[in-house]
N, C-alpha and C. Protein backbone atom coordinates (compact mmCIF):
# COMPACT_ATOMS: atom_id res chain seq x y z
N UNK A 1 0.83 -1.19 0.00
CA UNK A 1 0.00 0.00 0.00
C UNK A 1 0.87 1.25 0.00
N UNK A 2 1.86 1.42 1.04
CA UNK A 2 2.90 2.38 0.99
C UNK A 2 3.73 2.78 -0.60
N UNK A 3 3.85 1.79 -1.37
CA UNK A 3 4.60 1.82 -2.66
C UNK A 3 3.72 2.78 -3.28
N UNK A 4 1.87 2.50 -3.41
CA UNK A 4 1.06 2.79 -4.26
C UNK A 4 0.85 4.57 -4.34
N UNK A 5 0.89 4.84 -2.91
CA UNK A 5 0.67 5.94 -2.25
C UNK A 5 2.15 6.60 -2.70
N UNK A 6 3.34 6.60 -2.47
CA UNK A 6 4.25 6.75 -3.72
C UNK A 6 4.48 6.83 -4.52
N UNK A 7 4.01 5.85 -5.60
CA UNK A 7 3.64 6.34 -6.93
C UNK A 7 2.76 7.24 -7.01
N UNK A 8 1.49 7.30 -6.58
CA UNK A 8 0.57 8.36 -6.54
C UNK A 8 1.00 9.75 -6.56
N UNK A 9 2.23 9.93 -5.45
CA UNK A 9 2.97 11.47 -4.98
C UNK A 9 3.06 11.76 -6.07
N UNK A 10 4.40 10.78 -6.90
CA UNK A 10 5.15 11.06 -7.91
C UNK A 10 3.99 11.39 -9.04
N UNK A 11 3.46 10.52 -9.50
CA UNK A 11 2.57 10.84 -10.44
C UNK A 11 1.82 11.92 -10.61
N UNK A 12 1.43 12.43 -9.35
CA UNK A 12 0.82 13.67 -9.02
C UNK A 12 1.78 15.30 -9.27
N UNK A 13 2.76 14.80 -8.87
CA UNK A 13 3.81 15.54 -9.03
C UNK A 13 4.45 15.97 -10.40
N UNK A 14 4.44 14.69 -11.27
CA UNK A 14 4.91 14.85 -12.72
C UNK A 14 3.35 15.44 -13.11
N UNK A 15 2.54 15.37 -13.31
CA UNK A 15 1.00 16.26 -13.80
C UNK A 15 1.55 17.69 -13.25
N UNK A 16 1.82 17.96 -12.40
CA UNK A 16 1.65 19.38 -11.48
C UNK A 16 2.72 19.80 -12.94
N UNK A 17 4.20 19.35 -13.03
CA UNK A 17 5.02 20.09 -13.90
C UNK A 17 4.46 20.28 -15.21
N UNK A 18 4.10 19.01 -15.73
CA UNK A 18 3.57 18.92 -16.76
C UNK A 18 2.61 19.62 -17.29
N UNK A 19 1.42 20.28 -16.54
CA UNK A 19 0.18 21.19 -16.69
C UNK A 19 0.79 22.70 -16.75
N UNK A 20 1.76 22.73 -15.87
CA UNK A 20 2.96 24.07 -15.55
C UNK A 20 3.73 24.69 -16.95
N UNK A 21 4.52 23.59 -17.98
CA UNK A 21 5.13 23.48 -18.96
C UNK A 21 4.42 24.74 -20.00
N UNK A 22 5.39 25.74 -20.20
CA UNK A 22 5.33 26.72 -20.90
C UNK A 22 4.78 25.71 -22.77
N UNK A 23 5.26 24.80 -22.77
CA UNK A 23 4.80 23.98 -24.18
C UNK A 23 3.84 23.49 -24.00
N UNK A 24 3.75 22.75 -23.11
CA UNK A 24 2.12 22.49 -23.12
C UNK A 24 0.79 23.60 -23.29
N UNK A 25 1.29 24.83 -22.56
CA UNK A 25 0.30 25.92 -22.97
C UNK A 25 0.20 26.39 -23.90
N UNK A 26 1.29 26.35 -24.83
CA UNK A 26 1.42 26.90 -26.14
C UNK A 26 1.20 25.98 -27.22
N UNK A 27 1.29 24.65 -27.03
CA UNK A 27 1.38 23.98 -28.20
C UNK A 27 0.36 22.83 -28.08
N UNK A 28 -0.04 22.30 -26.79
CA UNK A 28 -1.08 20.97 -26.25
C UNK A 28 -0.06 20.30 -25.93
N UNK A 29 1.59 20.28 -26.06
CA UNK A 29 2.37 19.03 -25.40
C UNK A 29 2.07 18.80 -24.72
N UNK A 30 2.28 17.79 -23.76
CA UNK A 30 2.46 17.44 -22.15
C UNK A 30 3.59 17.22 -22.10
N UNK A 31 4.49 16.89 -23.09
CA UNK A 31 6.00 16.87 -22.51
C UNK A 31 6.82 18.10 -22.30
N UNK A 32 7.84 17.91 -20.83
CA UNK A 32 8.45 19.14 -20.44
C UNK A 32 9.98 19.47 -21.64
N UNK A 33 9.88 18.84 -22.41
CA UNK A 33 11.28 18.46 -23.66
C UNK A 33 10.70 18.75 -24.98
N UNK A 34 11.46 18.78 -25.35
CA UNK A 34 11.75 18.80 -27.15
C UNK A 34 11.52 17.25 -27.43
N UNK A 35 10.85 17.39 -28.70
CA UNK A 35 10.76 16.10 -29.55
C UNK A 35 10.79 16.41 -30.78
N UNK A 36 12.21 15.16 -30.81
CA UNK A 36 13.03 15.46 -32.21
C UNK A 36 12.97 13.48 -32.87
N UNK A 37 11.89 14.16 -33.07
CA UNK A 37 11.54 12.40 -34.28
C UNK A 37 11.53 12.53 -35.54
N UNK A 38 12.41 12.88 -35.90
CA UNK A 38 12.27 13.71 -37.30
C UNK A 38 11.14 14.34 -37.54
N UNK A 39 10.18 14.71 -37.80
CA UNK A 39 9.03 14.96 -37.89
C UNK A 39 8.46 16.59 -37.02
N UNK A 40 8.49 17.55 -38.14
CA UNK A 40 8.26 18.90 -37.84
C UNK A 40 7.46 18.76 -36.81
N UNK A 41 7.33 19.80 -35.60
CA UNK A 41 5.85 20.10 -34.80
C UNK A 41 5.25 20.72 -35.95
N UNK A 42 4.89 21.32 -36.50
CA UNK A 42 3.67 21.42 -37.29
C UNK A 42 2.94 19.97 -37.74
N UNK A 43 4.16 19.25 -38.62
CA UNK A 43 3.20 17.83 -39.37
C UNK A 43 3.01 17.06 -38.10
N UNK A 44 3.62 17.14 -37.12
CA UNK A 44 3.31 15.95 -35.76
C UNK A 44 2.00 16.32 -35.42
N UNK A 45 1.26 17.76 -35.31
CA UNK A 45 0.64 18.35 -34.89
C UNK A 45 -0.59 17.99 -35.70
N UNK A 46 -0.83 18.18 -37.23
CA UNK A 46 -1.27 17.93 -38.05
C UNK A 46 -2.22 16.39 -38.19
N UNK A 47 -0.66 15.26 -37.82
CA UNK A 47 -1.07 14.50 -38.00
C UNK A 47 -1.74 13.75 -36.35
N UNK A 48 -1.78 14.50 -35.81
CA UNK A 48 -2.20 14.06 -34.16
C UNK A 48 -3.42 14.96 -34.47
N UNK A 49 -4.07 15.79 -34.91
CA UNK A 49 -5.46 16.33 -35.24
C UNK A 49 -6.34 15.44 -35.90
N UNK A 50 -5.39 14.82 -37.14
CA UNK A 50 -6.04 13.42 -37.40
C UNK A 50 -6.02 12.13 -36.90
N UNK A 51 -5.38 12.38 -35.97
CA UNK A 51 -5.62 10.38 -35.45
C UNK A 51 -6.62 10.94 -33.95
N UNK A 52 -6.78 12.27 -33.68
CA UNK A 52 -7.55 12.88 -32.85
C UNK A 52 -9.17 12.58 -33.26
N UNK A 53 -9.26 12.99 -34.45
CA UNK A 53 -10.48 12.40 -35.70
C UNK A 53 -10.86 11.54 -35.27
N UNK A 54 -9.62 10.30 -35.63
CA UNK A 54 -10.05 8.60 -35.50
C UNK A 54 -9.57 7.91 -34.62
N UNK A 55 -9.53 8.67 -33.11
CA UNK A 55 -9.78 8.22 -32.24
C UNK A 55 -11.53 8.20 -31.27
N UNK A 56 -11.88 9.64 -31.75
CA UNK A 56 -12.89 10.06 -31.32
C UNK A 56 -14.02 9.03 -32.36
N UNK A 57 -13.56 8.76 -33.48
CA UNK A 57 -14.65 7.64 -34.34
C UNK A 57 -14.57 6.57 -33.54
N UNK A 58 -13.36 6.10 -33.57
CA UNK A 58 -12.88 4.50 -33.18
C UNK A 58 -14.03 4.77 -31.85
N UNK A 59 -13.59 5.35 -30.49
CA UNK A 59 -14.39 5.24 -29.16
C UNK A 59 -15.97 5.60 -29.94
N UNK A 60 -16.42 6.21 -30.53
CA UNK A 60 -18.21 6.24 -31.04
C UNK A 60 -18.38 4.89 -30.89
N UNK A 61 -17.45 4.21 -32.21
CA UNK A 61 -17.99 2.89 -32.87
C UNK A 61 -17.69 2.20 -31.40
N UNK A 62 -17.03 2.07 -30.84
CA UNK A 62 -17.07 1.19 -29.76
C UNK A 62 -18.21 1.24 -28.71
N UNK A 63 -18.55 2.56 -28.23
CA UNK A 63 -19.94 2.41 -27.61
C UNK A 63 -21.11 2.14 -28.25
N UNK A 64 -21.20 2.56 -29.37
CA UNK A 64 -22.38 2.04 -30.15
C UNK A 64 -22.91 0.41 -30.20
N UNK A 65 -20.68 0.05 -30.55
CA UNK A 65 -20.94 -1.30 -30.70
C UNK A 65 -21.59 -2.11 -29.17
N UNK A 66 -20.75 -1.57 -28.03
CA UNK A 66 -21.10 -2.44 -27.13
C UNK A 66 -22.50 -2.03 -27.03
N UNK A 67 -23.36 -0.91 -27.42
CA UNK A 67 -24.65 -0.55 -26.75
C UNK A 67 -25.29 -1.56 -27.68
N UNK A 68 -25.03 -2.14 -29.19
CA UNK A 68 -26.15 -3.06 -29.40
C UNK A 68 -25.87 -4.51 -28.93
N UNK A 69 -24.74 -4.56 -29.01
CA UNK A 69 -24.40 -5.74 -27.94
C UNK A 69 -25.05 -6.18 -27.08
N UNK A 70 -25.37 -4.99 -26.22
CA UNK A 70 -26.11 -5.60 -25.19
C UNK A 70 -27.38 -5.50 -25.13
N UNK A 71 -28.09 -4.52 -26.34
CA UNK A 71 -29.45 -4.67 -26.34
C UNK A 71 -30.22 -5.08 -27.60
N UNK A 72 -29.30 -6.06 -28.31
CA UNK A 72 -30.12 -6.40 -29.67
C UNK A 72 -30.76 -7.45 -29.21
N UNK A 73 -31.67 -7.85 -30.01
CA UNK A 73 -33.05 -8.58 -29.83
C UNK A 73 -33.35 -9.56 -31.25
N UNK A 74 -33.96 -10.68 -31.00
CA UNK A 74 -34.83 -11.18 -32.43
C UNK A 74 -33.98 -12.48 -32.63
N UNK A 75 -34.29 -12.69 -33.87
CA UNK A 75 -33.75 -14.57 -34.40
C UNK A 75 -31.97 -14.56 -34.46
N UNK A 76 -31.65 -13.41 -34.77
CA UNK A 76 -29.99 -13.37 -34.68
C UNK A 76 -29.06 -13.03 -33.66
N UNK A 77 -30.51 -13.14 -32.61
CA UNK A 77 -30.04 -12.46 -30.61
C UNK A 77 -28.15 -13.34 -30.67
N UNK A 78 -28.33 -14.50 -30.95
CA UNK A 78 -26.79 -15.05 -30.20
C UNK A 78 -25.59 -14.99 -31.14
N UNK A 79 -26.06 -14.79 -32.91
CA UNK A 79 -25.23 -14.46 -33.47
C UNK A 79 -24.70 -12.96 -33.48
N UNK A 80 -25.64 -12.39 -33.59
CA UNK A 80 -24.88 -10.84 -33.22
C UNK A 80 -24.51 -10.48 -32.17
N UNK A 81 -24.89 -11.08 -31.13
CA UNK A 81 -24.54 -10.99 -29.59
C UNK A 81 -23.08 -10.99 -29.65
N UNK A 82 -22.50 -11.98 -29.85
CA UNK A 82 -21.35 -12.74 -30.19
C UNK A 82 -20.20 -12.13 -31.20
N UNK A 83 -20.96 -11.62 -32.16
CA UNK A 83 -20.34 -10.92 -33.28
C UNK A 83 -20.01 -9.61 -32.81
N UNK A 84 -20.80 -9.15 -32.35
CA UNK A 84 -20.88 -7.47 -31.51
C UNK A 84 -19.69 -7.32 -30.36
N UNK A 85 -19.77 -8.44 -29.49
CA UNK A 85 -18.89 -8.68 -28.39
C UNK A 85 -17.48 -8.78 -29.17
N UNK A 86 -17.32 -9.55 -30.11
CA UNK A 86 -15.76 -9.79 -30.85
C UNK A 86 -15.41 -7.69 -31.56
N UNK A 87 -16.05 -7.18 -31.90
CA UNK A 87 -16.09 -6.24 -32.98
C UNK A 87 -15.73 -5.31 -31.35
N UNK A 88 -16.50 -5.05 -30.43
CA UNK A 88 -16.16 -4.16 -29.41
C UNK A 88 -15.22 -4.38 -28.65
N UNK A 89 -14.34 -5.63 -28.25
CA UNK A 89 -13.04 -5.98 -27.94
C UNK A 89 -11.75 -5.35 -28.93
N UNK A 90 -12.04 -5.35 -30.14
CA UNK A 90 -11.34 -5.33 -31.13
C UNK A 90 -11.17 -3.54 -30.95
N UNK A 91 -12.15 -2.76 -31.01
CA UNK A 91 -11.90 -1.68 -31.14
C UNK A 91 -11.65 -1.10 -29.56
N UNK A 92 -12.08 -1.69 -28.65
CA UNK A 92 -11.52 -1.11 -27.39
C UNK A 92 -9.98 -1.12 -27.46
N UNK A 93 -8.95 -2.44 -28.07
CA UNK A 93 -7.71 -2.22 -28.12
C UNK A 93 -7.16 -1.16 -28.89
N UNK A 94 -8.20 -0.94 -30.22
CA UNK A 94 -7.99 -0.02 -31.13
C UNK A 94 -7.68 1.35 -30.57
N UNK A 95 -8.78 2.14 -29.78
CA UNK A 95 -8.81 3.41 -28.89
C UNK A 95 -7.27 3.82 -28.39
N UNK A 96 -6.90 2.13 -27.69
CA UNK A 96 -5.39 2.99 -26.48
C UNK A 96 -4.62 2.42 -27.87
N UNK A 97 -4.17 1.95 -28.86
CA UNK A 97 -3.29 2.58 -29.83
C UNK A 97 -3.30 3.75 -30.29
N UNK A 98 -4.57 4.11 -30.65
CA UNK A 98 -4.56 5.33 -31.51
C UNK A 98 -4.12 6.60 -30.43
N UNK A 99 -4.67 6.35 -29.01
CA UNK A 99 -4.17 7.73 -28.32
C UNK A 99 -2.60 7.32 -27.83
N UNK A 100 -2.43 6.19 -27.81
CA UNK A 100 -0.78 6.00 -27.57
C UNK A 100 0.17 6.50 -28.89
N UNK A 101 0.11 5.98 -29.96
CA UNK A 101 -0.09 7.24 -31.13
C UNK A 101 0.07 8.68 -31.06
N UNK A 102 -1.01 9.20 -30.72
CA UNK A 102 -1.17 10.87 -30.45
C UNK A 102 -0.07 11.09 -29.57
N UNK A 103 0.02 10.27 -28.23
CA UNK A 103 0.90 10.59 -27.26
C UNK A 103 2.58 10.65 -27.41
N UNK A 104 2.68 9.71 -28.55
CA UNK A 104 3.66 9.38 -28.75
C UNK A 104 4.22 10.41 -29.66
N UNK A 105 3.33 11.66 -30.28
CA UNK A 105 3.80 12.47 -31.20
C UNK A 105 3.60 13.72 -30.47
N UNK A 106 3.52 13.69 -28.92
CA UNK A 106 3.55 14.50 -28.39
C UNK A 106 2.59 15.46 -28.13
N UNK A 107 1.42 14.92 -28.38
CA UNK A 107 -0.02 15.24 -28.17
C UNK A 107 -0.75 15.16 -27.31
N UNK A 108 -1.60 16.08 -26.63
CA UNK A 108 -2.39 15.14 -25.51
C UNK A 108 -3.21 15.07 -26.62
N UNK A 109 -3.82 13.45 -25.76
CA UNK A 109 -4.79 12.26 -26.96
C UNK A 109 -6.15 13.09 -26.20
N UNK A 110 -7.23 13.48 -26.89
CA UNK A 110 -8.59 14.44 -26.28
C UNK A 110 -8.46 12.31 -25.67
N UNK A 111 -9.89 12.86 -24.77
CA UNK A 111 -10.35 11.95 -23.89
C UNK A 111 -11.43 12.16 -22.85
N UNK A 112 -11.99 12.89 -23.12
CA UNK A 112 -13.58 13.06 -22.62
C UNK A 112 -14.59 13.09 -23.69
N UNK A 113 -15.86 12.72 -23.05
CA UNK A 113 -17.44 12.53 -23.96
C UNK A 113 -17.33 13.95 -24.75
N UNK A 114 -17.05 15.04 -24.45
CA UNK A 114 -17.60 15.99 -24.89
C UNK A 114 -16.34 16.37 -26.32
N UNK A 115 -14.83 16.01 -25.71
CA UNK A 115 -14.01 15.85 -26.90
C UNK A 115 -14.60 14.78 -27.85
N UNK A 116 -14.85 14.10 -27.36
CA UNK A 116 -15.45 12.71 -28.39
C UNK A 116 -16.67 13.00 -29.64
N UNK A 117 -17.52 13.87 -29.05
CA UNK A 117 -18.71 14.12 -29.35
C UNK A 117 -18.43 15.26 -30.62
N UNK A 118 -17.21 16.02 -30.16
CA UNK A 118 -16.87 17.44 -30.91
C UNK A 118 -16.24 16.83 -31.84
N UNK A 119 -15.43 16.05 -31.85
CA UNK A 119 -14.56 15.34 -32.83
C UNK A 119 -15.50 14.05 -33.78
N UNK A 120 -15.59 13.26 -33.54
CA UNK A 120 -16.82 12.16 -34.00
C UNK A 120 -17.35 12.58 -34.80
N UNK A 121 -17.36 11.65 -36.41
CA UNK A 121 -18.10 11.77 -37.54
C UNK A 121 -18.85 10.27 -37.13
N UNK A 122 -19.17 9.70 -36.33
CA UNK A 122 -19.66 8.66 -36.07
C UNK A 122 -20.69 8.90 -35.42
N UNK A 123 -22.51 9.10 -35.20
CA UNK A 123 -23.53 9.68 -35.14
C UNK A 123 -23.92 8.16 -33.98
N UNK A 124 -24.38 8.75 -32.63
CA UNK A 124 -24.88 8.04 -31.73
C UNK A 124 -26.21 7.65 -32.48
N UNK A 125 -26.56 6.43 -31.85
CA UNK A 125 -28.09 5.82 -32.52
C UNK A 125 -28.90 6.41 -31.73
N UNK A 126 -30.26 6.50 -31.94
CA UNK A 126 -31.03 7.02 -31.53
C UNK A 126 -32.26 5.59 -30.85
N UNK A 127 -32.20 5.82 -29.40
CA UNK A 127 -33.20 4.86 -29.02
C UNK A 127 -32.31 3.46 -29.53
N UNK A 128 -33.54 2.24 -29.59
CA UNK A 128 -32.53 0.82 -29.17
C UNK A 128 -33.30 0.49 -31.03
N UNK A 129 -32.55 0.31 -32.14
CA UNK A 129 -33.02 -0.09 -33.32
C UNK A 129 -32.96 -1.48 -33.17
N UNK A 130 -34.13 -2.14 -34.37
CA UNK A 130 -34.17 -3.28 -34.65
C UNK A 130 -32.84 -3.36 -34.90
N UNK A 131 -32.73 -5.27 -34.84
CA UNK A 131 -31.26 -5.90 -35.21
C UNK A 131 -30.83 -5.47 -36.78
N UNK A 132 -31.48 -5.66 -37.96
CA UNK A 132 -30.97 -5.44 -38.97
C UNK A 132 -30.94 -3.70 -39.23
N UNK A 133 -31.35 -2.87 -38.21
CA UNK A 133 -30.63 -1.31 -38.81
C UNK A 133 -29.33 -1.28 -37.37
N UNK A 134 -29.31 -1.83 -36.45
CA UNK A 134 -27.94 -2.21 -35.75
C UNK A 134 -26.85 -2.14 -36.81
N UNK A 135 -27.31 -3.30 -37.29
CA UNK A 135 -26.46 -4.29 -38.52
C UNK A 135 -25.78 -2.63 -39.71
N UNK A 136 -27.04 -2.15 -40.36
CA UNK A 136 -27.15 -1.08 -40.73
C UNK A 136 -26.12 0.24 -40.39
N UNK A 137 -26.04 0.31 -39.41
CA UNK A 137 -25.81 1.54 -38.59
C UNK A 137 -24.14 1.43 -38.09
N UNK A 138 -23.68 0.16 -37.63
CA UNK A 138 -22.43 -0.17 -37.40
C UNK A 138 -21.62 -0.47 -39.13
N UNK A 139 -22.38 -0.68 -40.29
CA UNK A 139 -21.15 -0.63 -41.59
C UNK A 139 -21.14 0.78 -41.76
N UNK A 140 -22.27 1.74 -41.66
CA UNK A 140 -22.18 3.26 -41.86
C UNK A 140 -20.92 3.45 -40.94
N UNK A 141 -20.91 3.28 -39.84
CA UNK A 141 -19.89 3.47 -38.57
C UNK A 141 -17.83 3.22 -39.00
N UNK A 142 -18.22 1.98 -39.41
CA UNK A 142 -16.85 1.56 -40.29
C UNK A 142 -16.56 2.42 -41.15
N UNK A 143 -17.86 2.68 -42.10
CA UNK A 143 -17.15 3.27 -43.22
C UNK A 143 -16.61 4.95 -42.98
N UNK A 144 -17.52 4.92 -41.78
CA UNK A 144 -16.89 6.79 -41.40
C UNK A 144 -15.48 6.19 -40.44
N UNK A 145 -15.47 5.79 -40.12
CA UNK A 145 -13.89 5.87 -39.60
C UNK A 145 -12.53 5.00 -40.98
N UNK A 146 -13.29 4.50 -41.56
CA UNK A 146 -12.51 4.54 -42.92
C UNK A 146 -12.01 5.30 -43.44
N UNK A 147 -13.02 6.38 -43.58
CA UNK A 147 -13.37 7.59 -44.41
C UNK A 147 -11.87 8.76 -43.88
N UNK A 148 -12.48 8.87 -42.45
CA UNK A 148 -11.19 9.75 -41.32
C UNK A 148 -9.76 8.86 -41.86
N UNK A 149 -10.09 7.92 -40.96
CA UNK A 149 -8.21 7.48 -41.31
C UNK A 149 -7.66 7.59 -42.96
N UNK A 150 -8.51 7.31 -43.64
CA UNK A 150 -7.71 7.55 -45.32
C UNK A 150 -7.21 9.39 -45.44
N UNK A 151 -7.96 10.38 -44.44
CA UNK A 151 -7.77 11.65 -44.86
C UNK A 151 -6.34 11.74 -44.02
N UNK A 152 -6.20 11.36 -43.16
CA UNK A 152 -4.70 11.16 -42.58
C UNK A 152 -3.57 10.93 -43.11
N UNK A 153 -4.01 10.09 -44.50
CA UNK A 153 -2.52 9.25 -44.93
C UNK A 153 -1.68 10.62 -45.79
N UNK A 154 -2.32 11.47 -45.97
CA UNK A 154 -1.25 12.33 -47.16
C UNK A 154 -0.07 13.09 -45.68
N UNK A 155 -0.87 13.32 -44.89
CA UNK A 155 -0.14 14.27 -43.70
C UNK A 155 1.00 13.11 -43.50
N UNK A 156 0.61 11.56 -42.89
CA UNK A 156 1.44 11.42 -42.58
C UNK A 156 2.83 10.78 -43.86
N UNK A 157 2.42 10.62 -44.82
CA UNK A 157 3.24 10.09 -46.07
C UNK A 157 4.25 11.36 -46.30
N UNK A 158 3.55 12.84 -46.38
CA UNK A 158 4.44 13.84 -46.51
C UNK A 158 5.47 13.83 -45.26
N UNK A 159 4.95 13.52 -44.29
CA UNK A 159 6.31 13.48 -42.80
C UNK A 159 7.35 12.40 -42.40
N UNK A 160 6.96 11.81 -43.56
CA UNK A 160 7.35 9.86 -43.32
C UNK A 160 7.22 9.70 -42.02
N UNK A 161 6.31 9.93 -41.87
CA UNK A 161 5.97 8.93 -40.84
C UNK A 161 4.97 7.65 -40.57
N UNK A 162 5.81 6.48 -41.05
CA UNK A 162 5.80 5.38 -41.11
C UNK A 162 5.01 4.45 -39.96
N UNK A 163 4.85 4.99 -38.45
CA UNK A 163 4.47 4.47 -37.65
C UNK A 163 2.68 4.94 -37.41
N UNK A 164 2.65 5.78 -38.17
CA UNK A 164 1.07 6.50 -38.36
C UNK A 164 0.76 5.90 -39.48
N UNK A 165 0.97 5.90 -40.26
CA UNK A 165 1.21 4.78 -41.91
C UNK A 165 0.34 3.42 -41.46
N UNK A 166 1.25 2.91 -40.76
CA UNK A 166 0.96 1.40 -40.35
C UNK A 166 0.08 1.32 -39.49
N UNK A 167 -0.40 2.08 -38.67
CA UNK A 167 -1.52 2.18 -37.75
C UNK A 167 -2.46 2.20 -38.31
N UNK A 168 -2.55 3.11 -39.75
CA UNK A 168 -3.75 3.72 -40.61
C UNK A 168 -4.09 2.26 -40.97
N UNK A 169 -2.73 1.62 -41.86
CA UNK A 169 -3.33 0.81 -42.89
C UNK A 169 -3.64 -0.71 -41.99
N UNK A 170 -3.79 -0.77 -40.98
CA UNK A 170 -4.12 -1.46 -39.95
C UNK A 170 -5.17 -1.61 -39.53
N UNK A 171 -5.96 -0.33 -39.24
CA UNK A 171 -6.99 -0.03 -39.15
C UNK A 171 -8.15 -0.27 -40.38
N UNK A 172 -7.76 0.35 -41.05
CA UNK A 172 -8.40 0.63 -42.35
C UNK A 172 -8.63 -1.11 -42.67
N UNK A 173 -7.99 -1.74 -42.91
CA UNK A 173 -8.08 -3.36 -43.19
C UNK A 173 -8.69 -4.01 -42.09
N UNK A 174 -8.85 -3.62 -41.08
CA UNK A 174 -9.78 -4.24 -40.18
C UNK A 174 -11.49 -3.96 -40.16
N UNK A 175 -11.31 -2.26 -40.30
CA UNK A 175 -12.93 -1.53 -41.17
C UNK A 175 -13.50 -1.77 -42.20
N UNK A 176 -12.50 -1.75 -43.31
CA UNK A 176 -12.91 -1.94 -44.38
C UNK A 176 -13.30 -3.82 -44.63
N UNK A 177 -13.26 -5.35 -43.43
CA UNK A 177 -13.37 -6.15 -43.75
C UNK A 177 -14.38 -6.50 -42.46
N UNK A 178 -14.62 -5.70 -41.50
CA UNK A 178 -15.63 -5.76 -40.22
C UNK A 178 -17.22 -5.55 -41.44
N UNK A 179 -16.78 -4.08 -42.14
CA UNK A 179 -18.08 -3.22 -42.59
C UNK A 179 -18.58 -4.40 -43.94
N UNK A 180 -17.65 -4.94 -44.24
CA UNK A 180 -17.52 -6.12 -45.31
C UNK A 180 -18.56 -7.52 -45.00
N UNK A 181 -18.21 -7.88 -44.27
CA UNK A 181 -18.68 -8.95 -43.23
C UNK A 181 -20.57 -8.66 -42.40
N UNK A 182 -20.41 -7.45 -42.21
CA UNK A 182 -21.65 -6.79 -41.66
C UNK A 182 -22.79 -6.36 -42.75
N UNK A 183 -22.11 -5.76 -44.05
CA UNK A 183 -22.95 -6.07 -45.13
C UNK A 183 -23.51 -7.48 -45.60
N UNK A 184 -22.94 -8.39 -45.30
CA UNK A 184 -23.14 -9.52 -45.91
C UNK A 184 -24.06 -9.85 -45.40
N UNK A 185 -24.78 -9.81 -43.73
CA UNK A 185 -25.63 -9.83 -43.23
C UNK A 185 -27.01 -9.17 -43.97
N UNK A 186 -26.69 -8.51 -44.52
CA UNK A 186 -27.85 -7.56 -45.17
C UNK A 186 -28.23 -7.57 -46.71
N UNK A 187 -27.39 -8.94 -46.97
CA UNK A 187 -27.67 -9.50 -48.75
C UNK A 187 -29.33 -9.98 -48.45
């Protein structure tokens, strides 16, 4: 217990500098240093506005997903149950890449409902829909966070930055074959 309460100080302590940091006020860093990753602060900046985008999609699609998860209904109750549960695991890991990402380019990653909400091209459902506009409503969902991460790739291709690259095209192949799969439901 004594260790925890220690870390806590410290932790508390690195926030206090960190919120303090003449860069952080000026720029959104949280780091008290320079970051020299090759990669201008402008295009780091640039490209952390966009994975800011499709982070705030990625967390939509994830509550959406778990909200029909847990309240779809009808003859496909255990297949989509099931399907929904795999698809909202998947993108919950998705979320802490993409803001580990941001963080990593020296960004604070947004992270509240109301950043989410401001950022999000991904449209909360309204009330509990039948299973097949669920079905409906989660490939629209894919295809808008498709949509975000493809507007990313020129920022980060102009910065080479390779590790935003591979995140994109990571993503994108997982959306573009989730929203794939979820149509098929709807032949």
């Amino acid at each position: 217990m004594h260790a925890t309460c220690e870390w806590l100080d410290a932790f508390s302590s690195v926030q206090h500098v960190e919120m303090r940091s003449p860069t952080m006020a000026k720029k959104g860093n949280a780091n008290a240093t320079q970051i020299n990753i090759g990669i201008s602060d402008k295009d780091r900046r640039k490209i952390a506005d966009g994975l800011s985008r499709l982070l705030a999609d990625t967390f939509s699609l994830y509550l959406k997903t778990h909200n029909f998860h847990w309240n779809v209904t009808g003859p496909m109750f255990n297949t989509l149950h099931l399907m929904f549960e795999e698809q909202y695991n998947e993108l919950w890991l998705a979320v802490d890449s993409i803001a580990e990402r941001i963080r990593t380019l020296g960004v604070v990653a947004p992270g509240t409902f109301g950043d989410f909400a401001r950022l999000s091209s991904v449209p909360e459902a309204e009330g509990v829909p039948a299973a097949e506009d669920m079905i409906r409503q989660l490939v629209e969902g894919h295809e808008a966070v498709v949509r975000t991460a493809r507007e990313i790739f020129p920022a980060a291709d102009a910065a080479s930055d390779e590790p935003t690259a591979d995140l994109l095209t990571q993503r994108l192949q997982t959306h573009e074959k989730t929203a794939w799969m979820l149509r098929s439901l709807l032949a």
